[in-house]
N, C-alpha and C. Protein backbone atom coordinates (compact mmCIF):
# COMPACT_ATOMS: atom_id res chain seq x y z
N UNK A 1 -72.22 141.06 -31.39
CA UNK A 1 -73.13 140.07 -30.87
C UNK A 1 -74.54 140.58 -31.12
N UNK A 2 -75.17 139.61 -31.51
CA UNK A 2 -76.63 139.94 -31.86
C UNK A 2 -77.66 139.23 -31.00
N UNK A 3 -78.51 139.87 -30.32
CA UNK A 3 -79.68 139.25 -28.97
C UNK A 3 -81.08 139.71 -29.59
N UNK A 4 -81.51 138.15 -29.79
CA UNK A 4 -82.78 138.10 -30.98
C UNK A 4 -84.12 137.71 -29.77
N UNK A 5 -84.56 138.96 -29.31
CA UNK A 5 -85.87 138.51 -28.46
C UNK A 5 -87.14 138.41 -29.11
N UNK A 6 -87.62 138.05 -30.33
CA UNK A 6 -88.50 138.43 -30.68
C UNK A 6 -89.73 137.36 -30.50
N UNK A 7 -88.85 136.09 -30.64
CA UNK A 7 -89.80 135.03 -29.92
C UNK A 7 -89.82 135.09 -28.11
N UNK A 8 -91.47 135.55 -27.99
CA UNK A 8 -91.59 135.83 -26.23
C UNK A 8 -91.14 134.32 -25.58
N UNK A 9 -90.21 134.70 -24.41
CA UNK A 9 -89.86 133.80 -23.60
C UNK A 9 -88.27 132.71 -24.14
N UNK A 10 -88.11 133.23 -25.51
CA UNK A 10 -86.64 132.99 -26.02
C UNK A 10 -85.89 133.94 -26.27
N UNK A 11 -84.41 134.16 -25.75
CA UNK A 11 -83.09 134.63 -26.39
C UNK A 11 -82.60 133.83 -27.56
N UNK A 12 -82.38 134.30 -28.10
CA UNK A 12 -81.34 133.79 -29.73
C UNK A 12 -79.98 134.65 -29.68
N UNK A 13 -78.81 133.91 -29.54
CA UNK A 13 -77.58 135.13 -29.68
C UNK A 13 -77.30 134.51 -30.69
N UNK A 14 -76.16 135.98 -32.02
CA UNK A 14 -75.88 135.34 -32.66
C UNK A 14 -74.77 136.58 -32.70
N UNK A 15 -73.29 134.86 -33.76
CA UNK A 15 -71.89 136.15 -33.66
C UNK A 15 -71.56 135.96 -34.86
N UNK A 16 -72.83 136.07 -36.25
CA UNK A 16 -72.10 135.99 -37.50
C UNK A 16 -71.14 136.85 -37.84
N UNK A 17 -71.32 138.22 -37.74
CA UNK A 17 -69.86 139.20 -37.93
C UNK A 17 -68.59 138.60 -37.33
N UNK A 18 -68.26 137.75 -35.98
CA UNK A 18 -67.57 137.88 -35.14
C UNK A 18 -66.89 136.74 -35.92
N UNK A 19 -67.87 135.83 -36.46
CA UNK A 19 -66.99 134.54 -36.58
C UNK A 19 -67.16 134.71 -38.60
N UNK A 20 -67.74 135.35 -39.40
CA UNK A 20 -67.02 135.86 -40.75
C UNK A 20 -65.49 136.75 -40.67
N UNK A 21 -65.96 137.60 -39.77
CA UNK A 21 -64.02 138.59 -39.81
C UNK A 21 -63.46 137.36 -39.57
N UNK A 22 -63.39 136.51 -38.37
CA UNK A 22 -62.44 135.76 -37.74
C UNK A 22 -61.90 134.79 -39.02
N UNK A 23 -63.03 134.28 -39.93
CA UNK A 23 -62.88 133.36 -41.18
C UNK A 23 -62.10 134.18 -42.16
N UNK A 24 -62.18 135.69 -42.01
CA UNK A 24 -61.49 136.45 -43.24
C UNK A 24 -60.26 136.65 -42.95
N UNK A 25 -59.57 136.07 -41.86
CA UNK A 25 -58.66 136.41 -41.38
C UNK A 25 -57.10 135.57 -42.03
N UNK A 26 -58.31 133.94 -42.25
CA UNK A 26 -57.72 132.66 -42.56
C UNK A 26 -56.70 132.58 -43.78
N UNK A 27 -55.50 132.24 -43.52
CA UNK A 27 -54.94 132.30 -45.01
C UNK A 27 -55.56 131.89 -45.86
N UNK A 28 -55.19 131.67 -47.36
CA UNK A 28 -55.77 130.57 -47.89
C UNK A 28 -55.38 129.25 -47.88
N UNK A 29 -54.01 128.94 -47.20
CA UNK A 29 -53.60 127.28 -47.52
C UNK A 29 -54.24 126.70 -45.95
N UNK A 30 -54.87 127.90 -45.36
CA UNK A 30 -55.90 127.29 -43.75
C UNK A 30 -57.58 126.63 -44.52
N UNK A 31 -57.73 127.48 -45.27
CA UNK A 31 -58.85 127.18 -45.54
C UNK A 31 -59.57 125.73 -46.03
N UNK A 32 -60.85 125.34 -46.02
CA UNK A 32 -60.98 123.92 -45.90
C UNK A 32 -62.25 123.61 -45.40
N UNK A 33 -62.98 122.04 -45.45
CA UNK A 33 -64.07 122.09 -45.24
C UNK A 33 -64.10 120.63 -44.76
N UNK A 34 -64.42 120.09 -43.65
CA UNK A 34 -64.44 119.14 -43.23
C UNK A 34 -65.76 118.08 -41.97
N UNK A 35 -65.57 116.99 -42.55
CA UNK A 35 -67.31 116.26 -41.65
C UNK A 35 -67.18 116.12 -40.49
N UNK A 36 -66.36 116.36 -40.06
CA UNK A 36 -66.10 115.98 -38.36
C UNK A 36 -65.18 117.17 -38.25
N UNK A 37 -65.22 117.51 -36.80
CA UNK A 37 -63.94 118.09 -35.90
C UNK A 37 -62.96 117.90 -35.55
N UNK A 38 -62.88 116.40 -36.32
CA UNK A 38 -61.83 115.76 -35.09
C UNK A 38 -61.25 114.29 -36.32
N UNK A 39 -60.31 114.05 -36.10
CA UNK A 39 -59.83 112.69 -37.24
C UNK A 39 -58.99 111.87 -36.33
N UNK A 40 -59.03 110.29 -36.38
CA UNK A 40 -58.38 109.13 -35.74
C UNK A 40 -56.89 109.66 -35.51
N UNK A 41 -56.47 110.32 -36.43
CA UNK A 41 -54.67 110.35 -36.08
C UNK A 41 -54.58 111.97 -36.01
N UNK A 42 -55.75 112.46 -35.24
CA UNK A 42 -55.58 113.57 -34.37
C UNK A 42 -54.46 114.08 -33.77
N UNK A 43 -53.97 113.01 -32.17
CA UNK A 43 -52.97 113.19 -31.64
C UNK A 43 -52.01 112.60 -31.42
N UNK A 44 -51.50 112.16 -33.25
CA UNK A 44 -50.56 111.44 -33.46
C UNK A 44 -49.55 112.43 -33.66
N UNK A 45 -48.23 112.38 -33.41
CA UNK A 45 -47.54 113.65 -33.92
C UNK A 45 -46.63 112.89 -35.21
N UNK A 46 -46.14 113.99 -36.34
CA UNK A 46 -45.62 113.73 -37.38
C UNK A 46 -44.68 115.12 -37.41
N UNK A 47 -42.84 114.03 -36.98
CA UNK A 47 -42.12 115.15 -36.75
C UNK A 47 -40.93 114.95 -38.19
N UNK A 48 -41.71 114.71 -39.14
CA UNK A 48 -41.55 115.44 -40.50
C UNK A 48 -42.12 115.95 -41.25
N UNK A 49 -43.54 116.81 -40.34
CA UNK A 49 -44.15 117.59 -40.94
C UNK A 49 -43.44 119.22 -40.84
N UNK A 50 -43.97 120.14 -41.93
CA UNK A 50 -43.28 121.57 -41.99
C UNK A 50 -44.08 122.16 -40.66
N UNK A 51 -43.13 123.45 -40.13
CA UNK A 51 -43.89 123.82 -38.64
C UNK A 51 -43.95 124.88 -39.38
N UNK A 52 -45.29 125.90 -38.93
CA UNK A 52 -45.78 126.99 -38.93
C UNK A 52 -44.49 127.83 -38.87
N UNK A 53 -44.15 129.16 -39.34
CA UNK A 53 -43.57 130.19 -39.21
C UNK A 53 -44.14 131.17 -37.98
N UNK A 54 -43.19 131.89 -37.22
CA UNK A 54 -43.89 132.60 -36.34
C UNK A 54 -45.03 132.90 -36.38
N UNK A 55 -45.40 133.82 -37.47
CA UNK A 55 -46.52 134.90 -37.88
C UNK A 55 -47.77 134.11 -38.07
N UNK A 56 -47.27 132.23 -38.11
CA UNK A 56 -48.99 132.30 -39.10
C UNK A 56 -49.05 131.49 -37.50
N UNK A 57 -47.56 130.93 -36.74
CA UNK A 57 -48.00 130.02 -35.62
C UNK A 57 -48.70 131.04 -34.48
N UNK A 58 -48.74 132.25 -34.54
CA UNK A 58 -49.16 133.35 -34.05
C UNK A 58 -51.01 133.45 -34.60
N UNK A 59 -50.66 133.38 -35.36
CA UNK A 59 -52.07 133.78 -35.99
C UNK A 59 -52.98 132.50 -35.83
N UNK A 60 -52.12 131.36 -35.83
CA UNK A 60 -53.20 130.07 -35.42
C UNK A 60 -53.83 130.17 -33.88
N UNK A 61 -52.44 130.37 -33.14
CA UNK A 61 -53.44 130.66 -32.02
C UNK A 61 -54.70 131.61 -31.40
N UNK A 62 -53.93 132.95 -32.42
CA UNK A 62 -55.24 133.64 -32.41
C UNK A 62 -56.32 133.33 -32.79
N UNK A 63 -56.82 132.68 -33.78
CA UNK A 63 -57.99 131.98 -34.31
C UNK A 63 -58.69 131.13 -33.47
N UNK A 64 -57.53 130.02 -32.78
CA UNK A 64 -58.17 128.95 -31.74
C UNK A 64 -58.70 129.74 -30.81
N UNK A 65 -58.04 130.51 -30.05
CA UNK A 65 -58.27 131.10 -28.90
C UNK A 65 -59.47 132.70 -29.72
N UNK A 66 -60.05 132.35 -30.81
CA UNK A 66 -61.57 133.18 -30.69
C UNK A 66 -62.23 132.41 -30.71
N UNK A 67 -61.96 131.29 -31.05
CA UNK A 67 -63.15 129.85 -31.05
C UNK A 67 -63.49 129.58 -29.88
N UNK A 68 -62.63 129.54 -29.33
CA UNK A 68 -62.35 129.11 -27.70
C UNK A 68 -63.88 130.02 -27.40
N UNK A 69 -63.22 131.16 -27.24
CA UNK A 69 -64.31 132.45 -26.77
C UNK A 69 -65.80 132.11 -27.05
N UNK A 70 -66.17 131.86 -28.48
CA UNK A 70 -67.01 131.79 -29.19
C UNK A 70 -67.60 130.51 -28.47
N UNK A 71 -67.52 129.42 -28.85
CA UNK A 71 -67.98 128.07 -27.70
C UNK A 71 -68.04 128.35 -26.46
N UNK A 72 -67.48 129.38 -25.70
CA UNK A 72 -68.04 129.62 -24.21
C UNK A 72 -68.88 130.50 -24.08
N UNK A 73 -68.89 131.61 -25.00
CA UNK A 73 -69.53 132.37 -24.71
C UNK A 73 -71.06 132.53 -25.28
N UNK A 74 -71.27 131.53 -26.68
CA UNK A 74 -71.83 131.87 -27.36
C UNK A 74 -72.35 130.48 -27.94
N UNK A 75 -72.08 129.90 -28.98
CA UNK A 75 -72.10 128.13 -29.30
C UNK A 75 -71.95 127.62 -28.74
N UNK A 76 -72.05 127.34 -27.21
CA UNK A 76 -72.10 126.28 -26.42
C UNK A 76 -72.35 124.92 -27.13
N UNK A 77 -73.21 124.65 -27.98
CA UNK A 77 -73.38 123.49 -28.30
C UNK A 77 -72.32 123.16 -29.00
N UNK A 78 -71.30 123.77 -29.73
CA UNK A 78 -70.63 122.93 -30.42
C UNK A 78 -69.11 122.63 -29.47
N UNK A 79 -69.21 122.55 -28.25
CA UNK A 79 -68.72 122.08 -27.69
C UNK A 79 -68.47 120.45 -27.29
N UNK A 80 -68.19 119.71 -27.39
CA UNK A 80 -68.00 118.34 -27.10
C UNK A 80 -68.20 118.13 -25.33
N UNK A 81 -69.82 117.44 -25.14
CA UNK A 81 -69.66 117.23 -23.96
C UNK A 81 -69.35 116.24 -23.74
């Protein structure tokens, strides 16, 4: 974590290391680039799609749950209020 005081009377935090490792972590068939957060058939379920294997359904949650961290602790704004 990086705490940028240099403008008097502002904090700046920043977690580029925190959230590049976390991106280097990403397989490559995770990887991807998208305009929104979020898509209409979000929380539609499709139960003839392929399910994650332990290791990567393991590893997805690890990823969510540093984002998680990262938006509370840190990006607040890209939180959806």
């Amino acid at each position: 974590m990086t705490i940028d005081y240099t403008n008097k009377g502002k904090v700046k935090i920043f977690m580029y290391e925190y959230i590049n490792k976390l991106l280097s972590k990403l397989p490559l068939d995770m990887d991807g680039v998208a305009r929104t957060p979020t898509v209409e058939h979000l929380f539609n379920v499709s139960y003839s799609a392929d399910m994650f294997d332990e290791d990567k359904a393991q590893l997805f949650d690890h990823i969510v749950a540093k984002l998680l961290y990262l938006s509370l602790r840190c990006q607040q704004d890209i939180q959806k209020q």
